[in-house]
Protein backbone atom coordinates (compact mmCIF):
# COMPACT_ATOMS: atom_id res chain seq x y z
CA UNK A 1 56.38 -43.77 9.90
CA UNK A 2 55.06 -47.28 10.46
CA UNK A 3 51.75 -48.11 8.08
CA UNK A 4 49.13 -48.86 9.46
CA UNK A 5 46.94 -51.53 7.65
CA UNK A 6 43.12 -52.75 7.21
CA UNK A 7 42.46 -56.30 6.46
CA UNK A 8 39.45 -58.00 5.43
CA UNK A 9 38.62 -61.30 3.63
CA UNK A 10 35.42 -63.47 3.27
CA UNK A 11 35.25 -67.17 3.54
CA UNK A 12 37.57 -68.05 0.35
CA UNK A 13 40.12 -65.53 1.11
CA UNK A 14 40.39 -66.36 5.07
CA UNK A 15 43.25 -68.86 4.93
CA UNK A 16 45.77 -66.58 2.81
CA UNK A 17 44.20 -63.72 5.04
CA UNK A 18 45.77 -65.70 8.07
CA UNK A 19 49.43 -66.26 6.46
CA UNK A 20 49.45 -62.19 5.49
CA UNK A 21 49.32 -61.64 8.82
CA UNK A 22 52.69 -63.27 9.69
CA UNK A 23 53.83 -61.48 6.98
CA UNK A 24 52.46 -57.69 8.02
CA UNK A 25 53.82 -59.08 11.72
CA UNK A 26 57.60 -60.03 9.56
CA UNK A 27 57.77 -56.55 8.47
CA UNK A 28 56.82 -54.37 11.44
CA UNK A 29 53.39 -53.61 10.11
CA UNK A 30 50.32 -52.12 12.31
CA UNK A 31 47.12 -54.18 11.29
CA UNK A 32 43.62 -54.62 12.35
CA UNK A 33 41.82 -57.09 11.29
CA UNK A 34 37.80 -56.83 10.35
CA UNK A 35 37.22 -60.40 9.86
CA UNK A 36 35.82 -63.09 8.48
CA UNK A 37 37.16 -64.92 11.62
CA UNK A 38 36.51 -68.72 10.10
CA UNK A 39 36.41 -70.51 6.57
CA UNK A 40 32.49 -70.64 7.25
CA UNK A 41 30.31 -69.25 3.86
CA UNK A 42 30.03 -65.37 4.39
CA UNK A 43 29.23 -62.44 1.80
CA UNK A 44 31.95 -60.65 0.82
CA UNK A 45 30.14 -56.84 0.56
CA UNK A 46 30.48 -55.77 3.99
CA UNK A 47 34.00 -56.71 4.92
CA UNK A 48 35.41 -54.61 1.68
CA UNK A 49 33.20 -52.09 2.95
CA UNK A 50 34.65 -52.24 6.57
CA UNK A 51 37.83 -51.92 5.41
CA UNK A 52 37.50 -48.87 3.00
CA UNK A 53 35.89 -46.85 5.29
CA UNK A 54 38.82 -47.44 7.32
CA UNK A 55 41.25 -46.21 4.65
CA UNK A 56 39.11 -43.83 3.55
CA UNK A 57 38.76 -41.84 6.87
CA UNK A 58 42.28 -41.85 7.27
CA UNK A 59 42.43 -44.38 10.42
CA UNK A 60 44.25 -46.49 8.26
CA UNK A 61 46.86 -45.98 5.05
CA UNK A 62 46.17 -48.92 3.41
CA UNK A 63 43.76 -51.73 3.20
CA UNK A 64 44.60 -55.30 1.63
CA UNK A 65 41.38 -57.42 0.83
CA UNK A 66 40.76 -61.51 0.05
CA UNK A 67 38.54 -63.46 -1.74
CA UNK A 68 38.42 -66.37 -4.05
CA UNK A 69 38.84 -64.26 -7.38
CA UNK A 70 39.52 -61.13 -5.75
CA UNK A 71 37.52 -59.50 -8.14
CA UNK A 72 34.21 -59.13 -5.57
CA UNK A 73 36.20 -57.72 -2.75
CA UNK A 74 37.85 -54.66 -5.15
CA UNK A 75 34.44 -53.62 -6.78
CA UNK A 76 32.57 -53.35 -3.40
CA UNK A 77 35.51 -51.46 -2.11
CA UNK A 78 35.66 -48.64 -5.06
CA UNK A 79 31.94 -47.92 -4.15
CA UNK A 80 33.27 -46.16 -1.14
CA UNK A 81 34.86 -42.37 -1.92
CA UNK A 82 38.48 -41.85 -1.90
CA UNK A 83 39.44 -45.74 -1.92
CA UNK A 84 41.15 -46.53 -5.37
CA UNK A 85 41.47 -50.95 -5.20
CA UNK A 86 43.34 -52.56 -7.38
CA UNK A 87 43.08 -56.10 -7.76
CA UNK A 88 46.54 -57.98 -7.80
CA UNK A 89 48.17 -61.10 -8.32
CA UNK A 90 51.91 -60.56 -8.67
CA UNK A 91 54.17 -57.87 -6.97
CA UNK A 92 54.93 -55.82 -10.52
CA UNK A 93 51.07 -55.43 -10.74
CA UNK A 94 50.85 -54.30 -7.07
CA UNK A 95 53.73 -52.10 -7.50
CA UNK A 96 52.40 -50.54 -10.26
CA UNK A 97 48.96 -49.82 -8.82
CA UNK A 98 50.34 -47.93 -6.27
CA UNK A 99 53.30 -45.96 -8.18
CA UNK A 100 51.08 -44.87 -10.97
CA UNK A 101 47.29 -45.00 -9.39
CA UNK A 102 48.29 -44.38 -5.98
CA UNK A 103 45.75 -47.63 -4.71
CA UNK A 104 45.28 -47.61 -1.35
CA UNK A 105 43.25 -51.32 -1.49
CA UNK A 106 45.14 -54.32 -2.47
CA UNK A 107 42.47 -57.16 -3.51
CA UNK A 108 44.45 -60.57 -3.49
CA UNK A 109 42.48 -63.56 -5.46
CA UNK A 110 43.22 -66.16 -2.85
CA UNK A 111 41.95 -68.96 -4.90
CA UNK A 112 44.45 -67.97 -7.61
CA UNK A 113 47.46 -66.69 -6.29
CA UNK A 114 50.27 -69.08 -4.47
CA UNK A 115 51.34 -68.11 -0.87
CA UNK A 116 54.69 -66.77 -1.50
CA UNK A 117 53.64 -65.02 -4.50
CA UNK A 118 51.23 -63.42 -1.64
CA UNK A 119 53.32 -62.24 0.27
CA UNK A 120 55.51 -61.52 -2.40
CA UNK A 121 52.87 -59.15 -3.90
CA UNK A 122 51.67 -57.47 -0.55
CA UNK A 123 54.83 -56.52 0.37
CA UNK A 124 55.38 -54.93 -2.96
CA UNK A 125 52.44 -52.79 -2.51
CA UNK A 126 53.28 -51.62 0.76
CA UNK A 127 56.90 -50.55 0.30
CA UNK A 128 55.74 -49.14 -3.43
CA UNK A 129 55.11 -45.13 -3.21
CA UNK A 130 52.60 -43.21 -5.55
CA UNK A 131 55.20 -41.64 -8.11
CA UNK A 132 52.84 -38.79 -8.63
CA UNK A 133 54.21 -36.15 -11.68
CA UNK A 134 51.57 -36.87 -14.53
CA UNK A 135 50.35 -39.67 -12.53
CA UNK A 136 48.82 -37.21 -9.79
CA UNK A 137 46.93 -35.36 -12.80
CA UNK A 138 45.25 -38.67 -13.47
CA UNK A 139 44.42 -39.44 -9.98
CA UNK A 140 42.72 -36.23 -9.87
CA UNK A 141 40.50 -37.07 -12.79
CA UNK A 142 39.76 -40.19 -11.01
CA UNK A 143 38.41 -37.72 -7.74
CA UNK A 144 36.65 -35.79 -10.27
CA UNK A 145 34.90 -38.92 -11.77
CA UNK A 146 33.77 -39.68 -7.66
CA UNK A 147 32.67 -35.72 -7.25
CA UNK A 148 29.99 -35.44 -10.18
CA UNK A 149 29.48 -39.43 -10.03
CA UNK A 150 28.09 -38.63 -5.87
CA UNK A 151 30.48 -41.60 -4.63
């Protein structure tokens, strides 16, 4: 099964969003992107929104999000149900997010993070898989949290 992947970034994350692509493109990835489409000053909010409501219907398995710290991009993102983000800025962290948390949002803090550790760190979080065993118990108390919380 090929992923298919949501990608959104504001006006500090653009640039790195760009060079992902060639690497989602490397490995054989499905991707759509929701923009910004230039380096021009935009608010992040509704791109992370765009893009988990994309995971979080199903239309896509993953989302990966930019902006300068990152930060931004993964709190508007966790407002939406069923999206877990998890910002990221090396490939153990990414890994991790996804074996234990099961994230389906990578935020990447452009202004922070080198290109190859970028790639490095996206890839990691797309070929990581959610470990589940006491893990899955904890991601359940997480959809719990979202149920009495009304996200």
């Amino acid at each position: 099964m090929t992923l298919k992947v949501a990608i959104g970034a504001d006006h500090a994350g653009f640039e790195e969003k760009e060079k992902i692509k060639e690497t989602l493109r490397s490995l054989g990835i499905d991707f759509s992107d929701y923009g910004t489409d230039s380096p021009e000053s935009v608010d992040y909010p509704p791109f992370a929104e765009r893009v988990a409501r994309a995971v979080a219907s199903g239309e896509f398995d993953r989302g990966i999000l930019f902006c300068g710290s990152g930060q931004g991009m993964a709190i508007a993102a966790n407002k939406i149900k069923g999206v877990r983000a998890a910002l990221c800025w090396n490939p153990e962290i990414a890994a991790l997010s996804r074996r234990h948390n099961d994230a389906n949002v990578l935020s990447l803090p452009a202004r922070y993070i080198d290109d190859k550790t970028a790639a490095e760190t996206v890839k990691a979080f797309l070929e990581a898989e959610f470990e589940g065993g006491r893990h899955k118990r904890r991601v359940e108390e997480i959809e719990e949290i979202e149920k009495v919380s009304g996200c």
